[in-house]
Structure formats: structure tokens, C-alpha cells
PDB file of N, CA and C in Angstrom:
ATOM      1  N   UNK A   1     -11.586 -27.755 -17.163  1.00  0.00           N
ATOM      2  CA  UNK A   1     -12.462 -27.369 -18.239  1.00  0.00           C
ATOM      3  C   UNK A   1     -13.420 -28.517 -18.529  1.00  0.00           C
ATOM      4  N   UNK A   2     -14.897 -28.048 -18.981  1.00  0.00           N
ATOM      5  CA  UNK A   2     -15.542 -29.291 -18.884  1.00  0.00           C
ATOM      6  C   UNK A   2     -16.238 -29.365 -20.270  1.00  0.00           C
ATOM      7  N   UNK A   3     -16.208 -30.871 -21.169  1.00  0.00           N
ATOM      8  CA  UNK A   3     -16.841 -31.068 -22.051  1.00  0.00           C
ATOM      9  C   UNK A   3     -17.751 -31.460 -22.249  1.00  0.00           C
ATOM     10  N   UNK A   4     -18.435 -32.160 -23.489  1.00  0.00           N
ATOM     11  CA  UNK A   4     -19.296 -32.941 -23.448  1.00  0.00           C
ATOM     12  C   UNK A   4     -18.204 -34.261 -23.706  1.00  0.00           C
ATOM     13  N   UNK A   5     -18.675 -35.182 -22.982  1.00  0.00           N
ATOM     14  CA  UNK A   5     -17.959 -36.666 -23.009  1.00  0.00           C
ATOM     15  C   UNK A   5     -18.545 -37.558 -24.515  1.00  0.00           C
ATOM     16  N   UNK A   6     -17.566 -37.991 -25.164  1.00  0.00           N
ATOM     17  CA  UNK A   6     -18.099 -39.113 -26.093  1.00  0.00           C
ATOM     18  C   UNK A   6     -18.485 -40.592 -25.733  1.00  0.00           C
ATOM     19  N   UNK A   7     -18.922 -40.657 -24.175  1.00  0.00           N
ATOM     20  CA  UNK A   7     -19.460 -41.494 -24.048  1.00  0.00           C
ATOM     21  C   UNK A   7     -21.180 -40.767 -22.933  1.00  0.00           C
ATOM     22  N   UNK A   8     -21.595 -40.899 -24.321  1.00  0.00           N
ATOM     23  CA  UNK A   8     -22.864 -40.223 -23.999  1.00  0.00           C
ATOM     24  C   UNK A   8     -24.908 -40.930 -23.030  1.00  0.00           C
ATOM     25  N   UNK A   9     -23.930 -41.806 -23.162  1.00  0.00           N
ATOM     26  CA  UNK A   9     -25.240 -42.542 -21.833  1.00  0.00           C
ATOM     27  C   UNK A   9     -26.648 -42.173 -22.832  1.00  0.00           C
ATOM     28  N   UNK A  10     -26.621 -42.302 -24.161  1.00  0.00           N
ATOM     29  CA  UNK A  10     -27.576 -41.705 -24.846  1.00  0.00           C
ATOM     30  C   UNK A  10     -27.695 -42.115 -26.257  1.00  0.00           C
ATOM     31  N   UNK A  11     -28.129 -42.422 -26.405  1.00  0.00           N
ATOM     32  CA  UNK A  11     -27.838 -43.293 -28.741  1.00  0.00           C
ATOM     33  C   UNK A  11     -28.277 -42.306 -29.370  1.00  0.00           C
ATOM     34  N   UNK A  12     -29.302 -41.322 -29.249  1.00  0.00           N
ATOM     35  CA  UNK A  12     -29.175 -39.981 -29.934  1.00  0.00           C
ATOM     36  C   UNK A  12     -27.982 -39.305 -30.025  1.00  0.00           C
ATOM     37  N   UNK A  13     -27.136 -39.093 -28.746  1.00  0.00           N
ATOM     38  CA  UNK A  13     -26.035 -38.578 -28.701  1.00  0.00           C
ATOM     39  C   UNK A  13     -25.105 -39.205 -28.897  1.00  0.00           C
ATOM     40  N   UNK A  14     -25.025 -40.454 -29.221  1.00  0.00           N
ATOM     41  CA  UNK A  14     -24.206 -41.398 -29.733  1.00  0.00           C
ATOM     42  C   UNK A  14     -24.005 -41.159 -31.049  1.00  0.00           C
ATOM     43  N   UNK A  15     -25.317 -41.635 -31.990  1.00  0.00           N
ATOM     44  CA  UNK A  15     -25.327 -41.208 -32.904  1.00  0.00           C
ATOM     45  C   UNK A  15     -25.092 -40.635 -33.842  1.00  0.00           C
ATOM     46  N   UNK A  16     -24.752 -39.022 -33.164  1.00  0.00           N
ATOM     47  CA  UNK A  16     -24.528 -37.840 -33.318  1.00  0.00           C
ATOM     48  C   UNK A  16     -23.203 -37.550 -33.347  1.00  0.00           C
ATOM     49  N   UNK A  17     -22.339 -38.126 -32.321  1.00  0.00           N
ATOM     50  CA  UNK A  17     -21.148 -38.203 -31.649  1.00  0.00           C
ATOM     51  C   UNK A  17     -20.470 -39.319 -33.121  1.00  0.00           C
ATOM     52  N   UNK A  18     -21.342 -40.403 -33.315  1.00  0.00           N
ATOM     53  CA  UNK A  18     -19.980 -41.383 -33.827  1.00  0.00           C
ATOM     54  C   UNK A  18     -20.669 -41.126 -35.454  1.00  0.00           C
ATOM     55  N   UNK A  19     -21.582 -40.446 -35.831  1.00  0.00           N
ATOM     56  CA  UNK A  19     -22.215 -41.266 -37.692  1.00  0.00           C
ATOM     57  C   UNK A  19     -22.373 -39.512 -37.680  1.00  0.00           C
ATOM     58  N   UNK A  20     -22.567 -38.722 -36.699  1.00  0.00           N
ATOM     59  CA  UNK A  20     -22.580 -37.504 -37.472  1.00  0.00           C
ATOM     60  C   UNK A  20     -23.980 -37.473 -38.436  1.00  0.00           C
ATOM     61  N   UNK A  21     -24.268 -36.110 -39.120  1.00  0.00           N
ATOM     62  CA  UNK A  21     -25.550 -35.682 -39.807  1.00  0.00           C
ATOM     63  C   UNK A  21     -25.913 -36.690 -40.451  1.00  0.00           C
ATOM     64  N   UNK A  22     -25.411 -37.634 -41.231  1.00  0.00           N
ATOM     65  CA  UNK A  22     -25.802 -38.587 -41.577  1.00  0.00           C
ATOM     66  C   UNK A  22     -26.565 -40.085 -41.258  1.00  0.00           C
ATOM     67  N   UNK A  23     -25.800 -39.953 -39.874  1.00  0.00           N
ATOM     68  CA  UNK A  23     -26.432 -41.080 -38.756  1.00  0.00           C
ATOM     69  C   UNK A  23     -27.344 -40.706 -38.433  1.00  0.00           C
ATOM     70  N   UNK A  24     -27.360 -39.414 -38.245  1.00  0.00           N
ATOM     71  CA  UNK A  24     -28.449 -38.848 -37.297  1.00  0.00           C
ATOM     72  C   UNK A  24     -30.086 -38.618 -37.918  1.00  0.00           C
ATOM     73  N   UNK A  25     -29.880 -38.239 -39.516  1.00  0.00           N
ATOM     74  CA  UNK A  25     -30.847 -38.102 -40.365  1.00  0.00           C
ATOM     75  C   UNK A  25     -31.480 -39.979 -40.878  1.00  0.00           C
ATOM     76  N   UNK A  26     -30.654 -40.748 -40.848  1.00  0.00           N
ATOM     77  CA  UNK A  26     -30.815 -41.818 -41.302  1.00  0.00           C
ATOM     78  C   UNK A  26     -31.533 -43.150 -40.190  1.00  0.00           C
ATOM     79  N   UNK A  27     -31.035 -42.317 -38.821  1.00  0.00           N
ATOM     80  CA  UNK A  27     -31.919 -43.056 -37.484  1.00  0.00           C
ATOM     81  C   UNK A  27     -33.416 -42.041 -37.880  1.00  0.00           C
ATOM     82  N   UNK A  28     -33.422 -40.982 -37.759  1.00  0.00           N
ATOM     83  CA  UNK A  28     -34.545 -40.135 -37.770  1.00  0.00           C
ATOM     84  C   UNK A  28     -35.463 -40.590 -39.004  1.00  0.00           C
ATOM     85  N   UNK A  29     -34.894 -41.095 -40.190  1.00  0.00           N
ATOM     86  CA  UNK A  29     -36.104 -41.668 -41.167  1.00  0.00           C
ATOM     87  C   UNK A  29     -36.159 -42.843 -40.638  1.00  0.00           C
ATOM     88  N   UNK A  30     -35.533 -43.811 -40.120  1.00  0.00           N
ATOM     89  CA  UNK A  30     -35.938 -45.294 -39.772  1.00  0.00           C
ATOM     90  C   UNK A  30     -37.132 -44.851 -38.499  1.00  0.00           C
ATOM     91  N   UNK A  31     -36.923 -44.401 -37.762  1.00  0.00           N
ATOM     92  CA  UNK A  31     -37.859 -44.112 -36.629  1.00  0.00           C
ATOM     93  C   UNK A  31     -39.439 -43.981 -37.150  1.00  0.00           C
ATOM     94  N   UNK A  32     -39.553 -43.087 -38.211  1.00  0.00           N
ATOM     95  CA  UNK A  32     -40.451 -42.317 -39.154  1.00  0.00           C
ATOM     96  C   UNK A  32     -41.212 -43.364 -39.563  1.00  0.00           C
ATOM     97  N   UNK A  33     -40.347 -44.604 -40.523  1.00  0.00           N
ATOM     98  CA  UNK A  33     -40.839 -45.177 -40.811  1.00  0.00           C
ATOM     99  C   UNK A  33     -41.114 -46.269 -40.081  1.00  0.00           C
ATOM    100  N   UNK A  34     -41.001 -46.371 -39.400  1.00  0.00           N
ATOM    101  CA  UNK A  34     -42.001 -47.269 -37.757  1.00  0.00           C
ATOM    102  C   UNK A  34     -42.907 -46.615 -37.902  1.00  0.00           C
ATOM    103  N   UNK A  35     -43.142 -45.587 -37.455  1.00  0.00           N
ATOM    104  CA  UNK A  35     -44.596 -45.144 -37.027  1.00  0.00           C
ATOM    105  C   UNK A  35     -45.424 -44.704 -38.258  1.00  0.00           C
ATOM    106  N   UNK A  36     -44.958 -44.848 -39.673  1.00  0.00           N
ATOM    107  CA  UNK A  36     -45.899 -45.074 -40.632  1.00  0.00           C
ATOM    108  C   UNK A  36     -46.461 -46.551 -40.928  1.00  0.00           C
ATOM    109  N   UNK A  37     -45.029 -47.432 -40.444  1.00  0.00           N
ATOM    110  CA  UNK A  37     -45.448 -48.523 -40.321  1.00  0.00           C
ATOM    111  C   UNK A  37     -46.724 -49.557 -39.427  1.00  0.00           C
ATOM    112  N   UNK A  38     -46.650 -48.456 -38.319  1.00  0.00           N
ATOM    113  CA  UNK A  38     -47.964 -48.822 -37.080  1.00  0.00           C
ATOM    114  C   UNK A  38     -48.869 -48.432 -37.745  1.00  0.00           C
ATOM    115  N   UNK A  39     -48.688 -47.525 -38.415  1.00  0.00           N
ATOM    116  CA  UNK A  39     -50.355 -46.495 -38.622  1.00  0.00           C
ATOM    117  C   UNK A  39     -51.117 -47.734 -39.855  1.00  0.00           C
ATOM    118  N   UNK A  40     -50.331 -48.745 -40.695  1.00  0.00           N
ATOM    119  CA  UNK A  40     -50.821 -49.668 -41.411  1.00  0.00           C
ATOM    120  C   UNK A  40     -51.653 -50.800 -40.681  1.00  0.00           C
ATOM    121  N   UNK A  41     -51.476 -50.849 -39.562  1.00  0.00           N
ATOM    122  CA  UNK A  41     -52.183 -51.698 -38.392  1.00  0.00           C
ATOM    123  C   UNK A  41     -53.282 -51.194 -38.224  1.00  0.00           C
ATOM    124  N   UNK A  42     -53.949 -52.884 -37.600  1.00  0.00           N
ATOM    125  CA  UNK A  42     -55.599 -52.565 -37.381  1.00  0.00           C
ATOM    126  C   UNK A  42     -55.370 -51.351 -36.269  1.00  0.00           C
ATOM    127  N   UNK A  43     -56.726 -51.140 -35.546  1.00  0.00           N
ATOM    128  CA  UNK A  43     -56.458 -49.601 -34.760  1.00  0.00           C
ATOM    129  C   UNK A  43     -56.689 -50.398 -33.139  1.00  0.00           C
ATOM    130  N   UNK A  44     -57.103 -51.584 -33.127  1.00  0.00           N
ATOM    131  CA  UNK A  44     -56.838 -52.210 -31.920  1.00  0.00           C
ATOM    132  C   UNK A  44     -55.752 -52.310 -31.410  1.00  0.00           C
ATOM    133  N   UNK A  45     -54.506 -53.014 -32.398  1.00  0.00           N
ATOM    134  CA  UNK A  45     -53.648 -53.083 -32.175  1.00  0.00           C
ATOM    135  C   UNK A  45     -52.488 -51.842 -31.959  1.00  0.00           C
ATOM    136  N   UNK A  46     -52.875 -50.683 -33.187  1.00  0.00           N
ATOM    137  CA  UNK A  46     -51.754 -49.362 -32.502  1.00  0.00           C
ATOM    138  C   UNK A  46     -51.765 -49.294 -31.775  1.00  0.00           C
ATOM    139  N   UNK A  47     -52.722 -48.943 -30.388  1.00  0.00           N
ATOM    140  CA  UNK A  47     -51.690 -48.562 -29.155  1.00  0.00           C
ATOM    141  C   UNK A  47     -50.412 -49.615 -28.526  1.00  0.00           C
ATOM    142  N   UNK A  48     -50.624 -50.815 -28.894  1.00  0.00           N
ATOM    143  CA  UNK A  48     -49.524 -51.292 -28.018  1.00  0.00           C
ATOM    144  C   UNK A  48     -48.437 -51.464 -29.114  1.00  0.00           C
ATOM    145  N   UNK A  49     -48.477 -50.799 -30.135  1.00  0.00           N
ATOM    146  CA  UNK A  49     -46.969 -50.673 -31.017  1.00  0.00           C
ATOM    147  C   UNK A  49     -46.508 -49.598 -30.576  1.00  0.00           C
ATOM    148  N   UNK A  50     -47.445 -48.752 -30.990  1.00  0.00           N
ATOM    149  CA  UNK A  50     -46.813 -46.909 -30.137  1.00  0.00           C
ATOM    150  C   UNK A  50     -46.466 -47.432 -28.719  1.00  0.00           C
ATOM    151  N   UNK A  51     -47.199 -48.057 -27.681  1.00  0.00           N
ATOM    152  CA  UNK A  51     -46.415 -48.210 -26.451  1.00  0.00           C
ATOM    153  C   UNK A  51     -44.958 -48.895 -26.700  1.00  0.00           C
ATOM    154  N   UNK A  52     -44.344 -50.156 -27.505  1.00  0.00           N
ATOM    155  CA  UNK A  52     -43.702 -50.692 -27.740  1.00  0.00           C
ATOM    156  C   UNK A  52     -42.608 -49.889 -28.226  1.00  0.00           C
ATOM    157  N   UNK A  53     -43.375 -49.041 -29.514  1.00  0.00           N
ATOM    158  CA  UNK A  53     -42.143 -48.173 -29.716  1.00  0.00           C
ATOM    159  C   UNK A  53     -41.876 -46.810 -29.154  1.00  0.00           C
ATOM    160  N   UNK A  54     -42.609 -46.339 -28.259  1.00  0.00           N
ATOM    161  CA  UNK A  54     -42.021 -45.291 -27.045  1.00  0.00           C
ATOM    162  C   UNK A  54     -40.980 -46.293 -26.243  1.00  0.00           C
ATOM    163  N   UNK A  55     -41.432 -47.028 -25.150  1.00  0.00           N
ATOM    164  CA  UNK A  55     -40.599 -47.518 -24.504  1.00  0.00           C
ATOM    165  C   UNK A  55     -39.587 -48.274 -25.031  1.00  0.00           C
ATOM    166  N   UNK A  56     -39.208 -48.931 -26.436  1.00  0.00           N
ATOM    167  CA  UNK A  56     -38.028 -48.701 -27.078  1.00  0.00           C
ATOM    168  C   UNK A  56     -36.814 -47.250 -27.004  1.00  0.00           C
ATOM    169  N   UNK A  57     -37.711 -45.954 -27.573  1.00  0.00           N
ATOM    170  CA  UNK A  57     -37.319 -44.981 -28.143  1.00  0.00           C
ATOM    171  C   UNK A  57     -36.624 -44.471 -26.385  1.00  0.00           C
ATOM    172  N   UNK A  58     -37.509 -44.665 -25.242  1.00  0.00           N
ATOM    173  CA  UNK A  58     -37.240 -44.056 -23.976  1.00  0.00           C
ATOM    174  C   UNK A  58     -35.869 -45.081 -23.645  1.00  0.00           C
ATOM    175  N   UNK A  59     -35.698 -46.045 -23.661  1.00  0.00           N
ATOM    176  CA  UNK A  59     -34.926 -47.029 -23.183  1.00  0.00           C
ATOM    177  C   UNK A  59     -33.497 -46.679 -23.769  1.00  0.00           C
ATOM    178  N   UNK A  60     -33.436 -46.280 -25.200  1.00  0.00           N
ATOM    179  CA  UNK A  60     -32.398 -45.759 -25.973  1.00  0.00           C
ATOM    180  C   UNK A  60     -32.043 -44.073 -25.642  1.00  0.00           C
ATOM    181  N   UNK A  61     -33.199 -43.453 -24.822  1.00  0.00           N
ATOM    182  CA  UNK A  61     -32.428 -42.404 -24.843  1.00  0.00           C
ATOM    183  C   UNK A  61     -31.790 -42.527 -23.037  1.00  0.00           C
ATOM    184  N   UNK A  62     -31.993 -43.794 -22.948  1.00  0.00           N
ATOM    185  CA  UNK A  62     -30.972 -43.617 -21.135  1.00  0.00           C
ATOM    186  C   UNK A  62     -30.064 -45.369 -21.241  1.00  0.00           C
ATOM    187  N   UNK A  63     -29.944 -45.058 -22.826  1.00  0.00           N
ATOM    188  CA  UNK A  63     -28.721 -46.294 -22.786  1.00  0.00           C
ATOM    189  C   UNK A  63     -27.735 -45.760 -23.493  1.00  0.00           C
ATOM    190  N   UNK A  64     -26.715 -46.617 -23.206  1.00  0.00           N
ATOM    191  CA  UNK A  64     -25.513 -46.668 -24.159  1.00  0.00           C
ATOM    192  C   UNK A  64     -24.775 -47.595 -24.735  1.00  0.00           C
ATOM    193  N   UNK A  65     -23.460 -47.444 -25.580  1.00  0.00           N
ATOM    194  CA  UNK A  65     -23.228 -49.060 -26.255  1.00  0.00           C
ATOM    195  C   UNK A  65     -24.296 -49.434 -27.391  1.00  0.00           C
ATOM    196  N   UNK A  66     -24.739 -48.414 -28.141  1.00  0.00           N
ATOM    197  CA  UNK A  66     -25.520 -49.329 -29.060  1.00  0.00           C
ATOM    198  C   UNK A  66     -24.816 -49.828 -30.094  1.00  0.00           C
ATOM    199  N   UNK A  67     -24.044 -50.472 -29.990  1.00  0.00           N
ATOM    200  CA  UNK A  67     -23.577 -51.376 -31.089  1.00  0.00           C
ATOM    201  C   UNK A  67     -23.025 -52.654 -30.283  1.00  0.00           C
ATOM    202  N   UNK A  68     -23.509 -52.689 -28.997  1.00  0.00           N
ATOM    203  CA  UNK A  68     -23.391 -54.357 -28.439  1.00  0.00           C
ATOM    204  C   UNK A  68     -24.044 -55.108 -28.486  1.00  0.00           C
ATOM    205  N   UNK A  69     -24.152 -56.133 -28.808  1.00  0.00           N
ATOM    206  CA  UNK A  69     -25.014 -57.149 -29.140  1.00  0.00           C
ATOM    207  C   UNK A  69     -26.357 -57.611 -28.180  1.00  0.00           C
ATOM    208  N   UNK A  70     -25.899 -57.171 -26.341  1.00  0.00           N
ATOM    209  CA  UNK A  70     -27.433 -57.433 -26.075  1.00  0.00           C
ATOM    210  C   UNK A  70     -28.410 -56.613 -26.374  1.00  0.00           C
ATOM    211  N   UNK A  71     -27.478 -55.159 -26.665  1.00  0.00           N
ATOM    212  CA  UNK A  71     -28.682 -54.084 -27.205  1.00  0.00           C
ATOM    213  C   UNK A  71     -29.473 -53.874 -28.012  1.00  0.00           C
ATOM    214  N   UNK A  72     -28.926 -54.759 -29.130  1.00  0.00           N
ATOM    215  CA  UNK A  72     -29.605 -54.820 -30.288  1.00  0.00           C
ATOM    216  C   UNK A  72     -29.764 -55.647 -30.306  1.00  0.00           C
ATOM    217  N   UNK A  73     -30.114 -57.001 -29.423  1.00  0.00           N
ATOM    218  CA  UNK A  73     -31.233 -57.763 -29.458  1.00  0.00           C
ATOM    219  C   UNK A  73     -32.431 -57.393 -28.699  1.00  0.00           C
ATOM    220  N   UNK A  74     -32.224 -56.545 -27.872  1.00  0.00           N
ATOM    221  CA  UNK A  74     -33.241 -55.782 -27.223  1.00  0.00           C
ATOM    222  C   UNK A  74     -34.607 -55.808 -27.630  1.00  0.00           C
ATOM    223  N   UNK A  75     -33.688 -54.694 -29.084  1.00  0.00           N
ATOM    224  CA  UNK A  75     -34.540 -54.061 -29.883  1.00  0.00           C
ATOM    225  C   UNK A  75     -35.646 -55.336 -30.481  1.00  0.00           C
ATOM    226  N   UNK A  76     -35.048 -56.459 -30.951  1.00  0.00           N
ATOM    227  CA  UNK A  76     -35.419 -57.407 -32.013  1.00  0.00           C
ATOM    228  C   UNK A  76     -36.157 -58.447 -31.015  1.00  0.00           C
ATOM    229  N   UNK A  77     -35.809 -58.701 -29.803  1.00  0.00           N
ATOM    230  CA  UNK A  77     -36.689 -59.216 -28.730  1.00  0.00           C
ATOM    231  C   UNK A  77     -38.165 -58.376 -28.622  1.00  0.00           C
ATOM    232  N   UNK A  78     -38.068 -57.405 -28.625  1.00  0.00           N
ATOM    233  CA  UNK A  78     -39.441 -56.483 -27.953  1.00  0.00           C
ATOM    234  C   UNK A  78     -40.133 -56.425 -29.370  1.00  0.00           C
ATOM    235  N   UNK A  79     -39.631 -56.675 -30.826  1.00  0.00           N
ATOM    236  CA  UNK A  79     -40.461 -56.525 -31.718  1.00  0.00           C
ATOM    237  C   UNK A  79     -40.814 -57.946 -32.040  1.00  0.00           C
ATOM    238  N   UNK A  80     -40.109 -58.819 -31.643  1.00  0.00           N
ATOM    239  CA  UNK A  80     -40.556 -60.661 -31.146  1.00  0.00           C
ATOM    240  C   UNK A  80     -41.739 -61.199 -30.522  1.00  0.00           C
ATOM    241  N   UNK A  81     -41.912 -59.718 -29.621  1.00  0.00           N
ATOM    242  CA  UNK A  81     -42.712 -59.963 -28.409  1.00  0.00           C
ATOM    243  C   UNK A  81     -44.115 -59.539 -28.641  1.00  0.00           C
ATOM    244  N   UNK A  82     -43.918 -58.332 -29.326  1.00  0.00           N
ATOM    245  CA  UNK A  82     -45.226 -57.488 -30.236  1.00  0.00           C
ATOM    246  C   UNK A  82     -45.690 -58.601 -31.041  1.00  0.00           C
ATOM    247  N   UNK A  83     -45.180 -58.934 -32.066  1.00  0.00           N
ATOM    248  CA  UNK A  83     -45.884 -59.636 -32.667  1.00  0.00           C
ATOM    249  C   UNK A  83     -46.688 -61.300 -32.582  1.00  0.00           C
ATOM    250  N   UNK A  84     -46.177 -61.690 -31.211  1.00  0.00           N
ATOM    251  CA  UNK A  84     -46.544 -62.483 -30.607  1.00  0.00           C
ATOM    252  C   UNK A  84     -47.572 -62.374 -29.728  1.00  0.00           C
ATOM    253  N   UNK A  85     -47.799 -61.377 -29.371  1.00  0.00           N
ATOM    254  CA  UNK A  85     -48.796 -60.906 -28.310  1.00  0.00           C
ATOM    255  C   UNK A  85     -49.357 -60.270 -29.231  1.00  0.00           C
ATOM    256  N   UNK A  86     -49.373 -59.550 -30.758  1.00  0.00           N
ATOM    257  CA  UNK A  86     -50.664 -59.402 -31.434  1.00  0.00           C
ATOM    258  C   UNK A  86     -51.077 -60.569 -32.221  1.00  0.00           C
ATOM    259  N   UNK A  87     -50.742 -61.334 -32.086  1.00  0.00           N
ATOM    260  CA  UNK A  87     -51.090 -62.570 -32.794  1.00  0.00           C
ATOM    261  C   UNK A  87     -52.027 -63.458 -31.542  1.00  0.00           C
ATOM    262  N   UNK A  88     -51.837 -63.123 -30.637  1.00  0.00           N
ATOM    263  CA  UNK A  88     -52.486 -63.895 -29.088  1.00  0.00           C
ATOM    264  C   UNK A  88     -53.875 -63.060 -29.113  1.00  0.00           C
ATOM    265  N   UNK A  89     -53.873 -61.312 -29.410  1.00  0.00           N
ATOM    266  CA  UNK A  89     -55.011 -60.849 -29.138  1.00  0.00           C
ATOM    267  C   UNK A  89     -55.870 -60.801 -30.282  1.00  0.00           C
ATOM    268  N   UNK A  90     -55.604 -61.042 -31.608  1.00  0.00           N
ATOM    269  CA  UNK A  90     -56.377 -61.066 -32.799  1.00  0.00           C
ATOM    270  C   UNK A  90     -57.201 -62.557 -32.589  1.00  0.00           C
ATOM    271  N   UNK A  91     -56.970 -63.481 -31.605  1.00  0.00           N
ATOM    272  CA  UNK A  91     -57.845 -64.212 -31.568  1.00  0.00           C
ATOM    273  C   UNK A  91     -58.496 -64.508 -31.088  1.00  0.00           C
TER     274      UNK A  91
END
């Protein structure tokens, strides 16, 4: 008989799997508020936040383990990196 596995190769389905409606609604407003957060940016700079935060958002939906520590420096590396490289092109 075949299930769905709780180890889901997926942090949506992780998510879902370990925090339930609550996790799931509470990743879905943090996400939200990223991309209200880009839209406060000059308009030079949005595209490479939206690129930054797609290929975040893509990277999480073909990982797993998000609660290990290189993963979630990942995250905090690539928003390290954004703001370093918009600070390189504003000048």
C-alpha cells in the first residue's frame, strides 16, 4: 500500500506535514510579506529581489530538512548577498 511519506523532499510539504494549517498559513504570510517588502524598493533594484526570492522559494520546494542549520543559513546567506550586491549597484 502506498503513502505519502513524511519525509517530503519539499518545505511546503514539510510544513504541512509537521506545523499543519497553522504553519502553513503563517509561511504563506511571511512569503507575502517579502514581496510587499520588494515592492518598497527602488524599481532598479526589484528584479533581482524577485529573482532572489524565486530562486529561494524554487530551492525550498526541491529541499528538505528545513530546520538544519545549513538550510537556514542558506536562506540568510542569499539575503547577505542581495544586499551587498545592491549596495555595489546603487553606486
Amino acid at each position: 500500500m502506498r503513502s505519502l511519506s513524511t519525509h517530503a523532499h519539499n518545505v511546503y510539504l514539510q510544513t504541512w506535514y509537521e506545523l499543519g494549517l497553522v504553519g502553513v498559513t503563517l509561511l504563506m504570510l511571511f512569503g507575502l510579506s517579502i514581496v510587499n517588502a520588494i515592492k518598497t524598493l527602488s524599481l532598479t533594484v526589484q528584479p533581482y529581489a524577485y529573482a532572489t526570492f524565486t530562486s529561494a522559494a524554487v530551492v525550498a520546494a526541491s529541499s528538505y530538512g528545513m530546520w538544519q542549520i545549513w538550510f537556514l543559513a542558506m536562506f540568510g546567506y542569499s539575503v547577505a548577498l542581495f544586499w551587498v550586491g545592491r549596495s555595489v549597484a546603487s553606486r
